[in-house]
C-alpha atoms as a PDB file:
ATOM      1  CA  UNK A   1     -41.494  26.706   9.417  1.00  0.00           C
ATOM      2  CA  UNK A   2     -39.969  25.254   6.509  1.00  0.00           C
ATOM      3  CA  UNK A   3     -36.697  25.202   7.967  1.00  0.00           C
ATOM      4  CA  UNK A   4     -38.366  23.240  11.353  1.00  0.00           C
ATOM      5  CA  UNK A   5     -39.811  20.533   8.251  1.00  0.00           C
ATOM      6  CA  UNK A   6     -36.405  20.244   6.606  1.00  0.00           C
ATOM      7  CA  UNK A   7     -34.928  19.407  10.551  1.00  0.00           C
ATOM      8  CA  UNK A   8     -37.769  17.036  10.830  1.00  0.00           C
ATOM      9  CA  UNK A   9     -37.349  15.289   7.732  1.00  0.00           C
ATOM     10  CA  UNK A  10     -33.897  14.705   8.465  1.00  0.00           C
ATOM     11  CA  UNK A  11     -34.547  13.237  11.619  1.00  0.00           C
ATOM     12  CA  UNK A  12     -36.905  10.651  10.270  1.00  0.00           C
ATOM     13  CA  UNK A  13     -34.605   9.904   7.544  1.00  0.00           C
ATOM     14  CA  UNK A  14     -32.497   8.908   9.568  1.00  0.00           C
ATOM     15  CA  UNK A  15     -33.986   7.015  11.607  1.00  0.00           C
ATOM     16  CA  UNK A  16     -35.313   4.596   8.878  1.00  0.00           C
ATOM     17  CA  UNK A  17     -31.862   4.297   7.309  1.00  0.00           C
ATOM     18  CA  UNK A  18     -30.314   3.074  10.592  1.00  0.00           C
ATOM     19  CA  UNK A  19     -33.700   0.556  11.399  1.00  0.00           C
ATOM     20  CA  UNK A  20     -33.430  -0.603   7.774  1.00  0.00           C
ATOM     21  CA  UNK A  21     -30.125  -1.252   7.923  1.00  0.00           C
ATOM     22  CA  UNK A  22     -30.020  -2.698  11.209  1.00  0.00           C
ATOM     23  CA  UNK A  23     -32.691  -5.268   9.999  1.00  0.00           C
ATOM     24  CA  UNK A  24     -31.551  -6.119   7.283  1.00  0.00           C
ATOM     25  CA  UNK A  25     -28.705  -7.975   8.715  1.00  0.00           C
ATOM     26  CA  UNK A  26     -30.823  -8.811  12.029  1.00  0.00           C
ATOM     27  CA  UNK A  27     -34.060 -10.594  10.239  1.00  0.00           C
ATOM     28  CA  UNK A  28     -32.063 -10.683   7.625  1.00  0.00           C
ATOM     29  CA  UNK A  29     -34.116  -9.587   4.598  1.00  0.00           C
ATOM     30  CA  UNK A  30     -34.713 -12.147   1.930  1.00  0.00           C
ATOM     31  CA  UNK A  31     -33.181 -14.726   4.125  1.00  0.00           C
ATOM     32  CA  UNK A  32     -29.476 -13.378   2.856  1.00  0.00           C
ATOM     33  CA  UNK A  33     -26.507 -10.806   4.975  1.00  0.00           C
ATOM     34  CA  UNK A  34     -25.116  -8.419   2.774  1.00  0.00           C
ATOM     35  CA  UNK A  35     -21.824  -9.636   3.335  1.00  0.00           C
ATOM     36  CA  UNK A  36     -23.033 -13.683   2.340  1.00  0.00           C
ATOM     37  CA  UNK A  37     -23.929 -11.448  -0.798  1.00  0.00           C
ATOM     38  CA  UNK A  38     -20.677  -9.900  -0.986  1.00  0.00           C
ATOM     39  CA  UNK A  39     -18.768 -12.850  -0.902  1.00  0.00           C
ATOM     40  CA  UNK A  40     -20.566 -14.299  -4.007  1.00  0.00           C
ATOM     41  CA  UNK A  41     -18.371 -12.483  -6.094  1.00  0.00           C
ATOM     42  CA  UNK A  42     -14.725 -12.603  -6.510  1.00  0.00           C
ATOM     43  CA  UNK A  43     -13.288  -9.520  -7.335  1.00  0.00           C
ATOM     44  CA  UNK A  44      -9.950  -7.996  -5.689  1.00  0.00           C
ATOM     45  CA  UNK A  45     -11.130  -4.393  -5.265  1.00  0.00           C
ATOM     46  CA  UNK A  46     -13.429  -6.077  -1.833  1.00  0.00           C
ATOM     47  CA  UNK A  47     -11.769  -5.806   0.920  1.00  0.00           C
ATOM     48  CA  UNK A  48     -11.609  -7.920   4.315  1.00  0.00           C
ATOM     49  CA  UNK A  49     -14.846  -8.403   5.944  1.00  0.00           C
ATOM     50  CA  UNK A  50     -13.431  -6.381   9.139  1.00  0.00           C
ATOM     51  CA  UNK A  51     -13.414  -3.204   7.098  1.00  0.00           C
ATOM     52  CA  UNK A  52     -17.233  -2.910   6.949  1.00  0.00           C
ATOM     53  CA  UNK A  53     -17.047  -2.588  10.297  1.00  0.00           C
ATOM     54  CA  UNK A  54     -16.669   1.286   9.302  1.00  0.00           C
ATOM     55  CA  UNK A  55     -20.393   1.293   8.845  1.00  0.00           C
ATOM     56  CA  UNK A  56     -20.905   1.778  12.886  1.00  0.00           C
ATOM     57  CA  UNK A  57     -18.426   4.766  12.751  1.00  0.00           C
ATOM     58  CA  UNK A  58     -20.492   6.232   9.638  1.00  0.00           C
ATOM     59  CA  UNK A  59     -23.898   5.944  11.786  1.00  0.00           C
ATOM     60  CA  UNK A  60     -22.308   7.427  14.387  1.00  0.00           C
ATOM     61  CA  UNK A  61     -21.365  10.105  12.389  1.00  0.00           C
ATOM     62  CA  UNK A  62     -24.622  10.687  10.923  1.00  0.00           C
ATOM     63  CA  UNK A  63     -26.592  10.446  14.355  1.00  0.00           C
ATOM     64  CA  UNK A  64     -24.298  13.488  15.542  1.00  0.00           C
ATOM     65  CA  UNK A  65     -25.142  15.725  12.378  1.00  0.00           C
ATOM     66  CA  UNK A  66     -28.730  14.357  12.736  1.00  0.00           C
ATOM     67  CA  UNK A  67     -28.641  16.201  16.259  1.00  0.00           C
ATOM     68  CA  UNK A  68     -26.766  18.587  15.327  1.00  0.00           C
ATOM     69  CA  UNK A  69     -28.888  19.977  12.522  1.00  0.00           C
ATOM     70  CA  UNK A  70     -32.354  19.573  14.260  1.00  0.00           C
ATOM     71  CA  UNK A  71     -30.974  22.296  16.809  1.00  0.00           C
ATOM     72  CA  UNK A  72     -33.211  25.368  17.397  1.00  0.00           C
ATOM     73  CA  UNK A  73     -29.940  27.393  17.145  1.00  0.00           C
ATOM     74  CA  UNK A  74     -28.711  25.647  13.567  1.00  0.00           C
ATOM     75  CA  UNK A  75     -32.131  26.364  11.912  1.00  0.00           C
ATOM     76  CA  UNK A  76     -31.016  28.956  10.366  1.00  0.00           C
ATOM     77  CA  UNK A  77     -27.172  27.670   9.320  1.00  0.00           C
ATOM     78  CA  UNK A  78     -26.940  28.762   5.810  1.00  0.00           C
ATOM     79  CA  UNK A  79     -24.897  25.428   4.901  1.00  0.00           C
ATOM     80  CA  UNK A  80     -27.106  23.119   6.351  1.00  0.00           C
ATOM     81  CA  UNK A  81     -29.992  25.359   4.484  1.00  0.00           C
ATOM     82  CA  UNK A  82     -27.820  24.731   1.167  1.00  0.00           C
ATOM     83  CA  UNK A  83     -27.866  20.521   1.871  1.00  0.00           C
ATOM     84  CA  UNK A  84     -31.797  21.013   1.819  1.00  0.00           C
ATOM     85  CA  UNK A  85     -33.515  17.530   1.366  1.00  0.00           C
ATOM     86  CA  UNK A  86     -30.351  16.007  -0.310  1.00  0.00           C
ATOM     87  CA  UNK A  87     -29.126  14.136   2.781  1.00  0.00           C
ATOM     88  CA  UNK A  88     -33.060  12.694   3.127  1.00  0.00           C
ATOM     89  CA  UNK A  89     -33.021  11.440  -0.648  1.00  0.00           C
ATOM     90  CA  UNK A  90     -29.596  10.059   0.148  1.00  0.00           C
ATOM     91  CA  UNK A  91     -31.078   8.081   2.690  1.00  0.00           C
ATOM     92  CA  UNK A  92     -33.647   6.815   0.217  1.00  0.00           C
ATOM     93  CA  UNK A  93     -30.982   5.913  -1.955  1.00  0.00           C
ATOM     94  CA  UNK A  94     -29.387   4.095   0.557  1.00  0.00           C
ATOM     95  CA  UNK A  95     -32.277   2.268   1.640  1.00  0.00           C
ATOM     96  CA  UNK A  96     -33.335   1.702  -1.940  1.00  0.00           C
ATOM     97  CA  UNK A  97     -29.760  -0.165  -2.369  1.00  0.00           C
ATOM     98  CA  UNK A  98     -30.591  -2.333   0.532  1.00  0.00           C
ATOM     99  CA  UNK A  99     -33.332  -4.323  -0.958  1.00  0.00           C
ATOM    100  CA  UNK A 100     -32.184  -4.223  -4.486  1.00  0.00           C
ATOM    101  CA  UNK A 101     -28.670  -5.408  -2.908  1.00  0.00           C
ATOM    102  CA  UNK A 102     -31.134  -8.496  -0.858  1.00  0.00           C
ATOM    103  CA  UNK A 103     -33.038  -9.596  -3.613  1.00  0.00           C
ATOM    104  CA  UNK A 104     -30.364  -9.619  -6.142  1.00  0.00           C
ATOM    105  CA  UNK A 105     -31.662  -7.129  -8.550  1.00  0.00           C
ATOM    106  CA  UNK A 106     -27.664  -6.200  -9.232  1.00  0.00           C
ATOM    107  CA  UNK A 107     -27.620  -4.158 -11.822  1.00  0.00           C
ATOM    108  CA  UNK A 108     -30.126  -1.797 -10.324  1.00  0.00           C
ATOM    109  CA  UNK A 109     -28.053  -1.597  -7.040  1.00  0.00           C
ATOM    110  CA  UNK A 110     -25.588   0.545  -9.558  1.00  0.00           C
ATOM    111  CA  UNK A 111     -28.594   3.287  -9.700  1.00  0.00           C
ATOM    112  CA  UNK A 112     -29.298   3.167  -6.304  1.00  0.00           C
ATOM    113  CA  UNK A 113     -25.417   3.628  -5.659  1.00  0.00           C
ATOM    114  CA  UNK A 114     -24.798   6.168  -8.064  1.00  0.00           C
ATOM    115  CA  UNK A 115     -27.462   8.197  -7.343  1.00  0.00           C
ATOM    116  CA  UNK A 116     -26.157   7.947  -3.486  1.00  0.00           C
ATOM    117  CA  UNK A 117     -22.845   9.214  -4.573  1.00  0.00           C
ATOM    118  CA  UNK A 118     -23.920  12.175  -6.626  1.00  0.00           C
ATOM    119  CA  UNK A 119     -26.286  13.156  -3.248  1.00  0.00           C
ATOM    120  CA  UNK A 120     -23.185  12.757  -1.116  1.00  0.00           C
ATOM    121  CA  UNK A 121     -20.377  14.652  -3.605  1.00  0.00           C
ATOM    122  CA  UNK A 122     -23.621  17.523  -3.897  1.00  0.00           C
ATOM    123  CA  UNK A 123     -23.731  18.190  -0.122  1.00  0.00           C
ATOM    124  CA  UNK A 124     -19.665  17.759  -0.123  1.00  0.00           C
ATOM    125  CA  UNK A 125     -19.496  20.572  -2.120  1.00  0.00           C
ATOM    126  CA  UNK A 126     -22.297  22.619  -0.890  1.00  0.00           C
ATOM    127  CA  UNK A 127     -21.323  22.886   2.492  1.00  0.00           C
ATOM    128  CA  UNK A 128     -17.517  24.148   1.457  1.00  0.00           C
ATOM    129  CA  UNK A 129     -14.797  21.180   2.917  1.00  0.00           C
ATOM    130  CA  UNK A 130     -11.561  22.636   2.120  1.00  0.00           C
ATOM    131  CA  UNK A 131     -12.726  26.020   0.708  1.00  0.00           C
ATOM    132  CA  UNK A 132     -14.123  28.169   4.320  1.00  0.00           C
ATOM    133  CA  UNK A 133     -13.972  27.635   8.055  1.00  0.00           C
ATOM    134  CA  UNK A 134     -16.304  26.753  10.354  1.00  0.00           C
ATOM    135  CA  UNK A 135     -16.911  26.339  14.102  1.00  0.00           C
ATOM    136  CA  UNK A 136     -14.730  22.988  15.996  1.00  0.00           C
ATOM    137  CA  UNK A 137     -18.881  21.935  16.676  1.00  0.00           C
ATOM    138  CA  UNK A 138     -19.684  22.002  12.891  1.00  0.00           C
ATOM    139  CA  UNK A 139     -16.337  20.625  11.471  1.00  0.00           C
ATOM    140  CA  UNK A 140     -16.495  17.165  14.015  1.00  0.00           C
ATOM    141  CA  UNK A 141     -20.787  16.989  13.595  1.00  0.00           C
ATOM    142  CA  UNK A 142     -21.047  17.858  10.270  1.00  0.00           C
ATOM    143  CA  UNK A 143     -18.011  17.820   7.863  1.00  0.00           C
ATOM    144  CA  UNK A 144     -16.340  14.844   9.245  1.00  0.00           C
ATOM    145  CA  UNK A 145     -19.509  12.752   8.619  1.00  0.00           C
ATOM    146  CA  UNK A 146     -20.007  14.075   5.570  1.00  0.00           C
ATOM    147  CA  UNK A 147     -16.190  13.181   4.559  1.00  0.00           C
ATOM    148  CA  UNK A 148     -16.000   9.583   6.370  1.00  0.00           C
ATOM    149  CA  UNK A 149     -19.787   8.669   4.382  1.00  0.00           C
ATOM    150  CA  UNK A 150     -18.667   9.500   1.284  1.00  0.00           C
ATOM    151  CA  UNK A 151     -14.807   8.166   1.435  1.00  0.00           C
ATOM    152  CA  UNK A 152     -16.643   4.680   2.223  1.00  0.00           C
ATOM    153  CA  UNK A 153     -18.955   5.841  -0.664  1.00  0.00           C
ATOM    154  CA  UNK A 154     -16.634   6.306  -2.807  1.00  0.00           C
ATOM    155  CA  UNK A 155     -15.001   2.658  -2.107  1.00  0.00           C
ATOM    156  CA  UNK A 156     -18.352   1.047  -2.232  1.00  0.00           C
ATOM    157  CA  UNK A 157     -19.115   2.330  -5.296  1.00  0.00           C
ATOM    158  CA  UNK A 158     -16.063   0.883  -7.115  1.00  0.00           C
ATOM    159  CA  UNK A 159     -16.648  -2.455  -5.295  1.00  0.00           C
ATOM    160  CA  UNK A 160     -20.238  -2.175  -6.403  1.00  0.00           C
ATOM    161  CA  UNK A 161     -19.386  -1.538  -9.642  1.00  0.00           C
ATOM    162  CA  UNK A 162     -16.855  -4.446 -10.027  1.00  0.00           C
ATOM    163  CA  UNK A 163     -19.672  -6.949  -8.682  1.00  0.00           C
ATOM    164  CA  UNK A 164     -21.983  -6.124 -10.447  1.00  0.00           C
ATOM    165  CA  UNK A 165     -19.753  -6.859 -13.847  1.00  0.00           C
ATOM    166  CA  UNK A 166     -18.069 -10.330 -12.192  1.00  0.00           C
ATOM    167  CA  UNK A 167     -22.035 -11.436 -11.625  1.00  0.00           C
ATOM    168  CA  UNK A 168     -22.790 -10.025 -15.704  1.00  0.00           C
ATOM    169  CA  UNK A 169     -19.812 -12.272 -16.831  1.00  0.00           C
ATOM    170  CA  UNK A 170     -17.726  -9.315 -18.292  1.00  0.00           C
ATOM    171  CA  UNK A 171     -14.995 -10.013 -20.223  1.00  0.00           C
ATOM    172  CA  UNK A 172     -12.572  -7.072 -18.680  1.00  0.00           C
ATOM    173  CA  UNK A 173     -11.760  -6.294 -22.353  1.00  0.00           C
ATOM    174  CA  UNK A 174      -9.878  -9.386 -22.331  1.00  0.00           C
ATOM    175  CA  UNK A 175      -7.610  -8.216 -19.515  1.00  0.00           C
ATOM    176  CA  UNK A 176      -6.843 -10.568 -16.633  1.00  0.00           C
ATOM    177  CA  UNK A 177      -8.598 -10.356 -13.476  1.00  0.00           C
ATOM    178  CA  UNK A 178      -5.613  -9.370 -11.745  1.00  0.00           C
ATOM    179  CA  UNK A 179      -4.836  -6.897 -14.186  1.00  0.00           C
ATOM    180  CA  UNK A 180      -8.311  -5.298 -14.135  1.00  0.00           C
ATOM    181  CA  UNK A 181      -7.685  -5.130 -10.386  1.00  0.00           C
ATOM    182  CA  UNK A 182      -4.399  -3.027 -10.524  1.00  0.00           C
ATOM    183  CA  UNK A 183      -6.284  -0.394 -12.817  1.00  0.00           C
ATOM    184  CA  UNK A 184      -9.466  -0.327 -10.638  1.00  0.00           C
ATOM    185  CA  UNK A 185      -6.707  -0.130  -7.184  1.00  0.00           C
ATOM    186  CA  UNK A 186      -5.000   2.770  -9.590  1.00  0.00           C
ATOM    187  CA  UNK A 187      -7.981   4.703 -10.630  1.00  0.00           C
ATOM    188  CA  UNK A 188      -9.713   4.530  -7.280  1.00  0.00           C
ATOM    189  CA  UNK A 189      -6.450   5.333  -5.926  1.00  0.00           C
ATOM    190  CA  UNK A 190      -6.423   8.870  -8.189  1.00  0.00           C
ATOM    191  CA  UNK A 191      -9.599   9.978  -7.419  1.00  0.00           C
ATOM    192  CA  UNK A 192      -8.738   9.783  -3.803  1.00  0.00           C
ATOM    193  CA  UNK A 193      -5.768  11.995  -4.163  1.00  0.00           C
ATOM    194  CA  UNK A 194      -7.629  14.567  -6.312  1.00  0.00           C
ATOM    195  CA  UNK A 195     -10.065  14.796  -3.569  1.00  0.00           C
ATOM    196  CA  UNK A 196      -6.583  15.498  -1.011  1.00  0.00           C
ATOM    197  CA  UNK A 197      -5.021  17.523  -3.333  1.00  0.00           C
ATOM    198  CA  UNK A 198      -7.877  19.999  -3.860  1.00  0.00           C
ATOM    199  CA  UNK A 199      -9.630  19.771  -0.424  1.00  0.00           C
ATOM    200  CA  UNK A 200      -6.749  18.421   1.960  1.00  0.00           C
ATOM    201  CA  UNK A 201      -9.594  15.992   3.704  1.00  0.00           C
ATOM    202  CA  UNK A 202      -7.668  13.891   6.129  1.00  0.00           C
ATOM    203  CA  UNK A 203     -11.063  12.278   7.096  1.00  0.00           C
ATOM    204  CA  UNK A 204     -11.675  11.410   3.547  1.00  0.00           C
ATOM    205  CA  UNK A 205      -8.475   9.917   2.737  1.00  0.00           C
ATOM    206  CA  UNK A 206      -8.153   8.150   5.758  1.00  0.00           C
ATOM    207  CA  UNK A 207     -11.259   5.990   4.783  1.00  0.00           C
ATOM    208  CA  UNK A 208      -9.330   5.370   1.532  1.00  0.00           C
ATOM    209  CA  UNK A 209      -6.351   3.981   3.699  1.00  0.00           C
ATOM    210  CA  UNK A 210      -8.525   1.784   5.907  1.00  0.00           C
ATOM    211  CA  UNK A 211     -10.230   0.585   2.497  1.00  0.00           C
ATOM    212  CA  UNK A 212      -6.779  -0.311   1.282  1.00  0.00           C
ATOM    213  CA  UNK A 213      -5.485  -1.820   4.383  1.00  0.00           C
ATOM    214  CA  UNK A 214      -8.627  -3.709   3.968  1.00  0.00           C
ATOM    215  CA  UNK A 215      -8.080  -4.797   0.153  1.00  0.00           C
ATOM    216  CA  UNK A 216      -3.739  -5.327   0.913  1.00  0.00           C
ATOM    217  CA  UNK A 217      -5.035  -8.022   3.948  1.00  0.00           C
ATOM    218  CA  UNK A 218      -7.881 -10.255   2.139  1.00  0.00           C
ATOM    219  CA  UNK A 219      -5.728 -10.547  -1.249  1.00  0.00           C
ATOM    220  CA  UNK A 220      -2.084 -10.957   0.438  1.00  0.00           C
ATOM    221  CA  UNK A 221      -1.458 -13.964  -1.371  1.00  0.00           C
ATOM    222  CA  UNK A 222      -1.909 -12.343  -4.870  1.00  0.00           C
ATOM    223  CA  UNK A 223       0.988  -9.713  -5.068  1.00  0.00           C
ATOM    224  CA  UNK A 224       0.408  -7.714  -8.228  1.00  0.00           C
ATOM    225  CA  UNK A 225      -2.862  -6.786  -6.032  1.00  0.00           C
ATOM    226  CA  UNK A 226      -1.243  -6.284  -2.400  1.00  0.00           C
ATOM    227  CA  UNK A 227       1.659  -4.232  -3.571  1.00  0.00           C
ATOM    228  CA  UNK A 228      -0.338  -2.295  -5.749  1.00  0.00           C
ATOM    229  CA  UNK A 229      -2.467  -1.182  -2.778  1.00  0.00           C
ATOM    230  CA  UNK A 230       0.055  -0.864  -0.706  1.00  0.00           C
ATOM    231  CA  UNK A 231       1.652   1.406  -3.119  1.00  0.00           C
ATOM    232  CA  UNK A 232      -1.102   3.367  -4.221  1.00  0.00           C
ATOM    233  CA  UNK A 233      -2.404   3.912  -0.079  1.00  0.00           C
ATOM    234  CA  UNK A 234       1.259   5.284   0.377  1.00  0.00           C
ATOM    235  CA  UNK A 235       0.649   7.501  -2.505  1.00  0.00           C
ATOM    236  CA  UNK A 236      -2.516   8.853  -0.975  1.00  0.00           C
ATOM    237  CA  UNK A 237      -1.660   9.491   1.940  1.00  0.00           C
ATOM    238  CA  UNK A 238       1.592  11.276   0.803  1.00  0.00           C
ATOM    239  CA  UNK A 239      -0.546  13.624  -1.089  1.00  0.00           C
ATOM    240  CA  UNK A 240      -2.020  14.817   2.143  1.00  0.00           C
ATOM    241  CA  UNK A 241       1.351  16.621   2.432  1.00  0.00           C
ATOM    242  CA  UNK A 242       0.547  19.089  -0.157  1.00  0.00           C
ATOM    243  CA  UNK A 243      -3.194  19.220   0.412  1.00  0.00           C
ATOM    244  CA  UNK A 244      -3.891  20.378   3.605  1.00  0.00           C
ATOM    245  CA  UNK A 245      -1.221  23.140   3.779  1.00  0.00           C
ATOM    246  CA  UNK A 246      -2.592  24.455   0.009  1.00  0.00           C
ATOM    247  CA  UNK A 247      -6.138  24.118   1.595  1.00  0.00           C
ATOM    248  CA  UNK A 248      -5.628  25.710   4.677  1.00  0.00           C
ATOM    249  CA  UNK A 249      -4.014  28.980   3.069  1.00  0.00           C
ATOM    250  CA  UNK A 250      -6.583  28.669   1.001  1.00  0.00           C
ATOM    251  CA  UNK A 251      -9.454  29.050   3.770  1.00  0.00           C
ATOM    252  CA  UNK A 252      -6.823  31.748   5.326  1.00  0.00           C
ATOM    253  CA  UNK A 253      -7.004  33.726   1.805  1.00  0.00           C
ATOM    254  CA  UNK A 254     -10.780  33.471   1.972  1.00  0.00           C
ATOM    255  CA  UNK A 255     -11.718  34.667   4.955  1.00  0.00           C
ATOM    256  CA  UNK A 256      -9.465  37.452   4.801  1.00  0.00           C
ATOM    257  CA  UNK A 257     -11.661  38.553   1.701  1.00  0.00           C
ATOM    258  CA  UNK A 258     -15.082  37.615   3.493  1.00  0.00           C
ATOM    259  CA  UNK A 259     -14.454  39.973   6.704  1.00  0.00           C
ATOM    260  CA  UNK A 260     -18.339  40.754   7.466  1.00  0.00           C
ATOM    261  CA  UNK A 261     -19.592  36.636   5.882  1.00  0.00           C
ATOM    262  CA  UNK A 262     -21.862  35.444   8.345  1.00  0.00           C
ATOM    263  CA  UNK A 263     -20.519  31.740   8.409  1.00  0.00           C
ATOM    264  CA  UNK A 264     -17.252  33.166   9.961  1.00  0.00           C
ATOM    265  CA  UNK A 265     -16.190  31.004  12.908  1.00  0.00           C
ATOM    266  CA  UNK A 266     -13.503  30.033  14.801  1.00  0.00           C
ATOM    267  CA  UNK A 267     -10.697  27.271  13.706  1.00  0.00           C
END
């Protein structure tokens, strides 16, 4: 029974995030897009407007695991057991960010964003990306959603983070705004390849790229920040190289020691 409440509550969570989100933009709430929000600020680590577009392919995503999970046959899947109510409360969080984001209480979007994060890098881990193999149904309906949600995550949270300073009048530590840029384009830029390097997550780092692409396009005309995101994306993705073949022997090694694990599937 509990695990029939868990499948419901996930459905309904769902739900709400997608009819939240969808009017918020539609009615839109307090009169204000979140993009016309976006654009209030000028910081370099936003990318083109066409980049958001992502969001469709992340509901998408989450609609398929949604389904996925409230299966009669997956209600007993010991990694969706292990995400529990996390992916609910990350919908809450999400949500939550929505109307703090529409009524311009900024610096409490950065709870509502953080807390999102640490929900989505919890469930990353829990259900084992890059450390055990699964079935081709649970890799493309529930890792790959998982990965593409919080690669954007990951991006919005740095972009969050960087508004949210421009609109407190930071100072940068009396760096320039282009040099604070190239850091935050560097730093972003590392985490991504940690995440490659340890997990070899194409899905992930592709959202990186696209984010990148995204940043390169809208700042063209500054070149300390398109070359350094140009640079850094090539980086990335380069790092792919050494992080899927290290992951995949890696699962290989695994399973070889986990001969009678129930979560053995097929590649």
């Amino acid at each position: 029974m509990r695990d029939i409440i868990r499948q419901a509550v996930n459905v309904l969570a769902t739900i709400a995030l997608i009819v939240v989100n969808a009017l918020a933009n539609a009615l839109p709430l307090n009169g204000l897009t979140t993009g016309e929000i976006s654009d209030r600020f000028d910081v370099y680590f936003v990318p083109a407007g066409y980049v958001f577009s992502i969001w469709g392919l992340i509901y998408v995503g989450l609609l398929a695991f949604t389904v996925y999970q409230a299966l009669p046959a997956q209600r007993e899947n010991p990694r969706l057991r292990r995400i529990g109510y996390l992916y609910a409360l990350s919908c809450v969080a999400n949500i939550a960010w929505l109307f703090l984001w529409h009524y311009e209480v900024f610096a409490w979007t950065l709870v509502a964003m953080g807390a999102l994060l640490l929900l989505l890098i919890a469930i990353y881990l829990r259900i084992g990306i890059g450390r055990t193999r699964v079935s081709p149904a649970e890799t493309w309906l529930v890792r790959v959603p998982y990965s593409i949600y919080l690669g954007w995550i990951t991006v919005a949270t740095v972009a969050n983070v960087t508004s949210v300073l421009d609109y407190l009048n930071w100072g940068r530590w009396g760096l320039s705004e282009e040099v604070w840029g190239v850091l935050i384009l560097i730093v972003a830029g590392l985490i991504a390849s940690l995440v490659s390097l340890t997990r070899g997550d194409v899905a992930y780092v592709l959202v990186i790229l696209w984010a990148y692409a995204g940043i390169a396009v809208k700042h063209n005309n500054t070149m300390s920040i398109f070359v350094t995101a140009i640079v850094v994306a090539t980086i990335v993705a380069l790092t792919l190289v050494v992080g899927v073949p290290v992951t995949r022997t890696r699962v290989l090694a695994w399973q070889k020691e986990q001969p009678d694990e129930g979560i053995r599937h097929r590649w």
